[in-house]
Protein backbone atom coordinates (compact mmCIF):
# COMPACT_ATOMS: atom_id res chain seq x y z
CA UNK A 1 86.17 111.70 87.07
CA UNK A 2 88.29 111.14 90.03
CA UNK A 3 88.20 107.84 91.82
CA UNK A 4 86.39 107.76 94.48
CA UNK A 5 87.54 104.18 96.39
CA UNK A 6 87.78 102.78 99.98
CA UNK A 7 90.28 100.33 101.12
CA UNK A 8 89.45 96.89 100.18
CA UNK A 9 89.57 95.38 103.52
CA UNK A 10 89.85 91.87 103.03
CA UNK A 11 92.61 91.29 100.52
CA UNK A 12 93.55 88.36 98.38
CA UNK A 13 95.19 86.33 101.28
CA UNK A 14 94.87 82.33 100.71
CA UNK A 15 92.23 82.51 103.36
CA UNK A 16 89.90 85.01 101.40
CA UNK A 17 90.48 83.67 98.27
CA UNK A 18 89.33 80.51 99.81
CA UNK A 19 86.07 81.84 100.34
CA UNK A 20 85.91 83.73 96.90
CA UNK A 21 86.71 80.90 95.08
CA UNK A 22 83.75 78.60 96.32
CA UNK A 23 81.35 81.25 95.36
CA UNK A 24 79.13 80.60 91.84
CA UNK A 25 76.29 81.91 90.06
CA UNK A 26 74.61 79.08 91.78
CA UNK A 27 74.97 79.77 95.50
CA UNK A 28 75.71 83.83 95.01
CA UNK A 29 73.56 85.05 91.95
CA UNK A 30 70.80 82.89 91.85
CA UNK A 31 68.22 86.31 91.88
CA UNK A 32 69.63 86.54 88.84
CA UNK A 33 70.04 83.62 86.90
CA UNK A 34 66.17 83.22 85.54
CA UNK A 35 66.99 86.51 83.76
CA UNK A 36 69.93 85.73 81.65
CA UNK A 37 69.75 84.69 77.67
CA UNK A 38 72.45 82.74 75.39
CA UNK A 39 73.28 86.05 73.70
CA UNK A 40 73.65 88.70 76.57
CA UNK A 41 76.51 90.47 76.99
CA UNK A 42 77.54 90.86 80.67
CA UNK A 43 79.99 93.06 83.17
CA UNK A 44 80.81 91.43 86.09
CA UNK A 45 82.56 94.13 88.15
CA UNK A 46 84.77 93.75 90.94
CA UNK A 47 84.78 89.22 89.79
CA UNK A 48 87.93 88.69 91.83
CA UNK A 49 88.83 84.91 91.18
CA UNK A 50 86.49 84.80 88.33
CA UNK A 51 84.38 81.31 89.33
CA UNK A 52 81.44 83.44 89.20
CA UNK A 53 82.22 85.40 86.13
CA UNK A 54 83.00 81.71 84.36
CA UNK A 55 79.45 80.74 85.60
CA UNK A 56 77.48 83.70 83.83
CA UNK A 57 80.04 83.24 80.89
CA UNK A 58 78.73 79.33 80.79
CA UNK A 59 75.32 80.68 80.99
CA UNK A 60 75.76 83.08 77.58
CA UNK A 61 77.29 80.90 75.31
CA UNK A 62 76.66 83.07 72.41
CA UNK A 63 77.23 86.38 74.11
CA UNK A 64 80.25 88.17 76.01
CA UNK A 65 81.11 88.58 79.47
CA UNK A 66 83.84 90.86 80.36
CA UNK A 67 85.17 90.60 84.29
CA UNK A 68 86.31 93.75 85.92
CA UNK A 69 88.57 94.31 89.11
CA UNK A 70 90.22 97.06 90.68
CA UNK A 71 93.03 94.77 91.99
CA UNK A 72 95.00 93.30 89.16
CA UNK A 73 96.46 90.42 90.67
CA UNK A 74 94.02 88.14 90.78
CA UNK A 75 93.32 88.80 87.69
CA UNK A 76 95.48 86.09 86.52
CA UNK A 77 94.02 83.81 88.70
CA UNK A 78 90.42 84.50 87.34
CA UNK A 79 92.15 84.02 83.65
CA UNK A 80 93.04 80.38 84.54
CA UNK A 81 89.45 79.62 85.73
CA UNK A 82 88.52 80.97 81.83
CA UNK A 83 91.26 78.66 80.35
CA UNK A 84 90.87 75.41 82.86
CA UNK A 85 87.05 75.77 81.95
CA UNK A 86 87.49 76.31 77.92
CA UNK A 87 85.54 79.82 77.78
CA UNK A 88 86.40 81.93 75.07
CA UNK A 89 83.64 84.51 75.36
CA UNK A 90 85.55 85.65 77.97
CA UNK A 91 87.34 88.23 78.78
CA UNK A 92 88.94 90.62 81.88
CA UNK A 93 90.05 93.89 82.45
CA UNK A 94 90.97 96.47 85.26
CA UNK A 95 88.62 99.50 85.87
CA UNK A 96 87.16 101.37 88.60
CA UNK A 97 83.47 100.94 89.15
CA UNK A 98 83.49 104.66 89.96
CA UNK A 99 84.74 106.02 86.56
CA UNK A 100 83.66 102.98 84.39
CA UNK A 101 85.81 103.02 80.78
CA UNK A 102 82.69 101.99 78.65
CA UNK A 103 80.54 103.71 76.33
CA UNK A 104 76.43 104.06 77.61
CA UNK A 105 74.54 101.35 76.89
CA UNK A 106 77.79 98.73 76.58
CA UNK A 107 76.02 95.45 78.11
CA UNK A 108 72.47 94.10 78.91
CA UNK A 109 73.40 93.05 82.46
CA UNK A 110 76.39 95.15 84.87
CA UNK A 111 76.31 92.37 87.51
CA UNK A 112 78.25 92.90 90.81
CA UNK A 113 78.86 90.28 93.89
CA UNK A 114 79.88 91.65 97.44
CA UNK A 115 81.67 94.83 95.87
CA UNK A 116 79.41 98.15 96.60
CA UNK A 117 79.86 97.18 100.71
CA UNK A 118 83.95 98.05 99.87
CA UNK A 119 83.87 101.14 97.66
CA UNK A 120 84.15 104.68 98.26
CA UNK A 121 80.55 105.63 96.73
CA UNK A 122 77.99 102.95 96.08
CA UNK A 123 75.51 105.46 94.79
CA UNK A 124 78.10 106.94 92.20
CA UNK A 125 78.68 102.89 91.66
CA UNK A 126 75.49 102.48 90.62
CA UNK A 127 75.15 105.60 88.59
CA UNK A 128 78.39 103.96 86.65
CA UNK A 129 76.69 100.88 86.33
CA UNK A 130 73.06 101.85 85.02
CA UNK A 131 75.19 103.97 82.89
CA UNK A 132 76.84 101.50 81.10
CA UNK A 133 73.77 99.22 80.76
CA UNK A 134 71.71 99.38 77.99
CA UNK A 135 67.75 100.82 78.32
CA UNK A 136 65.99 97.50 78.93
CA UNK A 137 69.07 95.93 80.77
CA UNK A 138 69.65 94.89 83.98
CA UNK A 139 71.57 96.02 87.17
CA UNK A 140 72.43 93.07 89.96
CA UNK A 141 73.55 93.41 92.71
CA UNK A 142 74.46 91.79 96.18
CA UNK A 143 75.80 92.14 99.43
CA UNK A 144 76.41 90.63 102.74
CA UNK A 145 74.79 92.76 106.06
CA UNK A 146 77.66 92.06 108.94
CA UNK A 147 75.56 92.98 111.50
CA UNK A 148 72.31 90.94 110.30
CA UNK A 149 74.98 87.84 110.45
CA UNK A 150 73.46 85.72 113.23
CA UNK A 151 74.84 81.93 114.31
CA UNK A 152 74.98 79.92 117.70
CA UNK A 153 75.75 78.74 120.08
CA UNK A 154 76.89 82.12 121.56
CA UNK A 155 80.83 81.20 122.07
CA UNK A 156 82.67 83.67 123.49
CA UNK A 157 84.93 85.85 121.28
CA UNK A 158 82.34 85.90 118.56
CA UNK A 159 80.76 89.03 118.97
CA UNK A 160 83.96 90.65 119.65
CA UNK A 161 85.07 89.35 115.95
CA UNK A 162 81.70 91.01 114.41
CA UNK A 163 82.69 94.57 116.94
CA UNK A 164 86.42 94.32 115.00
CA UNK A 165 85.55 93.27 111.88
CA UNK A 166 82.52 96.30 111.87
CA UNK A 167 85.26 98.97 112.91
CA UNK A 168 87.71 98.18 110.38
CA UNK A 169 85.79 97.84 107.46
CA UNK A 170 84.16 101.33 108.56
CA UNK A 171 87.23 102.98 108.87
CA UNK A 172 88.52 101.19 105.69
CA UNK A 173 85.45 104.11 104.28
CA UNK A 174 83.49 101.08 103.43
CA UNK A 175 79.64 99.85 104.13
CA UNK A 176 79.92 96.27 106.69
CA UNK A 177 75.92 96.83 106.58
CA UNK A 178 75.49 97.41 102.38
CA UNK A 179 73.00 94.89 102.33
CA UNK A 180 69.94 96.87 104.03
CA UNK A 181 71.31 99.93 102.27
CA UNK A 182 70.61 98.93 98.40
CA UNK A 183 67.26 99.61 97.30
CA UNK A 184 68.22 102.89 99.33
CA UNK A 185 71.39 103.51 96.95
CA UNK A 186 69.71 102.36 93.45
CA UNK A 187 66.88 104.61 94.52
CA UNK A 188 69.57 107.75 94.75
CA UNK A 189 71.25 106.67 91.56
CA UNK A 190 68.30 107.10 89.64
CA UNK A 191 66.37 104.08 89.37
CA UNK A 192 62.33 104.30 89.56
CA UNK A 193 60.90 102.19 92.14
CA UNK A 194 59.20 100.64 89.85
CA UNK A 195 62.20 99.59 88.25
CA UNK A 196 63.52 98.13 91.21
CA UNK A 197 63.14 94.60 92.59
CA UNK A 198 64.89 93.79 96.00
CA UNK A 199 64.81 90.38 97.32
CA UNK A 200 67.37 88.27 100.29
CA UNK A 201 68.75 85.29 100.78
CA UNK A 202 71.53 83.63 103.25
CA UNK A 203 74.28 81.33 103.08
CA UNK A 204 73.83 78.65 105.82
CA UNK A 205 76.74 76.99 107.36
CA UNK A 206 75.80 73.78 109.20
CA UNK A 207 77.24 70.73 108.49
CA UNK A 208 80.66 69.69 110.54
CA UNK A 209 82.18 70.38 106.90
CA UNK A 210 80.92 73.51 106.55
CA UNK A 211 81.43 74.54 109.80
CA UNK A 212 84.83 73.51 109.62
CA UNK A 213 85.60 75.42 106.23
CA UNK A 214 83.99 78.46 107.19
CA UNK A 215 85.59 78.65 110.77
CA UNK A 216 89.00 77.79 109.64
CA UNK A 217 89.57 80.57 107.05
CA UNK A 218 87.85 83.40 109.75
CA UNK A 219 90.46 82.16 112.01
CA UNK A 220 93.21 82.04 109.40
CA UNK A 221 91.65 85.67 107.88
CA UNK A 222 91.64 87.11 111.53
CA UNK A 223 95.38 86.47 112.15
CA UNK A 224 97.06 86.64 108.82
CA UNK A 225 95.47 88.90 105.88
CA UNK A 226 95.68 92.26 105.06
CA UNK A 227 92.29 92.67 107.49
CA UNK A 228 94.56 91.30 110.52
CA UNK A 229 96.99 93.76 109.23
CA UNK A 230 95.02 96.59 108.86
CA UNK A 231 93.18 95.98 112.57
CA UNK A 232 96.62 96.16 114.17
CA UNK A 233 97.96 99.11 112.06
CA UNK A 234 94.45 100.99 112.66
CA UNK A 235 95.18 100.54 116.64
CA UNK A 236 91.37 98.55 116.40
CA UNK A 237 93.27 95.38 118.09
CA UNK A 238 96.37 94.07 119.41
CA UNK A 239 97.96 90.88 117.86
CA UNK A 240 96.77 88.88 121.01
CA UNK A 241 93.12 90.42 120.33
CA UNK A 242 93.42 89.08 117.09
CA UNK A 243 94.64 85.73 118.04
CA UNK A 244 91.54 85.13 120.76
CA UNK A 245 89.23 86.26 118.04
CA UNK A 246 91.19 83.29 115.63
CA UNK A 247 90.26 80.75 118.92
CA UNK A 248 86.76 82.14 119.40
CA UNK A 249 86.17 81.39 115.38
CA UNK A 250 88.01 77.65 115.89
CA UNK A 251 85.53 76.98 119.06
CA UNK A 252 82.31 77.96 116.94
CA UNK A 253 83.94 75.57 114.48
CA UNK A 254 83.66 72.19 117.39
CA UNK A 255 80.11 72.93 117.92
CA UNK A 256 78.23 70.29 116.71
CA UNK A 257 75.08 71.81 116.96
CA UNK A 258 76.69 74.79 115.74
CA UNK A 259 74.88 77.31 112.89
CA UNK A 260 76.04 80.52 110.98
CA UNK A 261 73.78 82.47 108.81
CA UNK A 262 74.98 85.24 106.03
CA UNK A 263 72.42 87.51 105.09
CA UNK A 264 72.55 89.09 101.55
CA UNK A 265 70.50 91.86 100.11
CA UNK A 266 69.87 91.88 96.16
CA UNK A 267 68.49 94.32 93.68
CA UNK A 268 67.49 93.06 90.41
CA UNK A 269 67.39 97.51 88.59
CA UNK A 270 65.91 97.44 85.02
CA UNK A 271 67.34 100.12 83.04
C-alpha cells in the first residue's frame, strides 16, 4: 500500500519539542490509563520524544511497548528517555501509520497522541490500527480541535494566529479540527458504535508559569520552526505577519488574568 501522508506541520524545532516533551500518560492519556495491565503489549504510533511512550512502558512492566514515528530523528531523542529512565521493555521503530509493518492482531492496545490531525488519511489510520490490534484490544486515540481552542482576554493578534495556524495545517493536507472528527473516522474504519467510547478533556493554561511556557514557545514556534517556514513559503504570511503574531502570543503571555484552554477529543475503540 502506498503512503498516504500530509506534511507534518509543526516539526521538531526546540520550541515544539518543548511542548512534546512535557506531555505524559498523565496529562495526555489519562482516558486511557484505567485500561492498561502489567502484561499488555502496546504501539504507540507517531510517540515523537517518547515521554509518553516511557509512561505506558512504566505502566506494563511485564509487557512490551514498541514506539513508532514517521520522522526518524527524534527517534534518538525518545531512545534516551528509554535509557535515562532504565526501560528495557522498550523499544522504537519507523513506520507509517498508513501501511503499518505488523502482522493482525500484533498488540492489545495501538495508542496514538495528536497524530491522526497530521496524516494524509485518518480513516485508513485507523483501519491500520484496529488492524494490528488484537480482537478484544483497544484503539486510543486523541487530538487537539484548533478551532474549539478558546482563552482570554481577547489580545489582539490572537485570532489572527488561530486564522494562520488553521490555513497552514489545512494546506499541509492535514485535520486542525481532528478532534470533533473521531468518533466520525473510527465509525468509517469499521468500528461498531457500540464498540466505541468518545470522551474530552482540555489542557488549561493559567498560572503566570504556565502562561509564560505556553506563550513563549507559540511565539518562538510562530517565528522560527518549520510551521513559520512553511507559512511564508505557502504565501499564508509575510515574515512581519509572523513576527506580530510572535508579539500577540508574548502579550497573552503578561496577562495576569490571562486563560488558554486546549480541547481534545478521545476514542477509547474495542476491537
Amino acid at each position: 500500500m502506498s503512503q498516504q501522508t500530509a506534511v507534518y506541520t509543526h516539526g521538531h524545532h526546540e520550541s515544539v519539542l518543548r511542548s512534546h516533551t512535557w506531555r505524559t500518560a498523565a496529562n495526555s492519556a489519562g482516558y486511557l490509563l484505567g485500561s492498561l495491565q502489567p502484561h499488555l503489549r502496546v504501539l504507540d504510533v507517531g510517540c515523537g520524544p517518547g515521554t509518553i511512550t516511557a509512561d505506558l512502558a512504566a505502566l506494563v512492566p511485564d509487557g512490551e511497548v514498541v514506539g513508532l514515528e514517521h520522522a526518524a530523528g527524534v527517534l534518538e531523542q525518545a531512545r534516551a528517555t528509554a535509557r535515562d529512565r532504565g526501560l528495557t521493555n522498550l523499544s522504537f521503530a519507523v513506520g507509517d501509520v498508513h501501511a503499518l509493518e505488523y502482522e493482525d492482531g500484533s498488540f492489545d492496545v495501538t495508542h496514538a497522541h495528536q497524530v491522526l490531525q497530521h496524516v494524509g488519511d485518518p480513516v485508513q489510520a485507523l483501519r491500520e490500527m484496529r488492524r494490528v490490534t488484537k480482537p478484544g484490544g483497544l484503539v486510543a486515540v486523541r487530538d487537539s480541535d484548533y478551532p474549539a481552542m478558546t482563552w482570554f482576554p481577547a489580545v489582539e493578534g490572537m485570532d489572527a494566529w488561530l486564522d494562520l495556524y488553521l490555513r497552514v495545517a489545512r494546506s499541509n493536507g492535514g485535520a486542525p479540527d481532528a478532534g470533533r472528527h473521531l468518533r466520525s473516522w473510527a465509525l468509517r474504519a469499521g468500528f461498531a458504535p457500540e464498540q466505541v467510547t468518545a470522551t474530552a478533556s482540555a489542557w488549561c493554561y493559567a498560572t503566570a508559569e504556565e502562561r509564560r511556557w505556553w506563550s513563549e514557545l507559540w511565539a518562538d514556534r510562530t517565528v522560527a520552526s518549520s510551521y513559520a517556514r512553511m507559512a511564508v513559503d505557502g504565501g499564508h504570511a509575510t515574515g512581519e505577519e509572523l513576527t506580530a503574531v510572535a508579539r500577540a502570543w508574548r502579550e497573552w503571555g503578561r496577562q495576569e488574568d490571562g486563560w488558554f484552554a486546549v480541547l481534545h477529543g478521545e476514542l477509547l475503540c474495542r476491537v
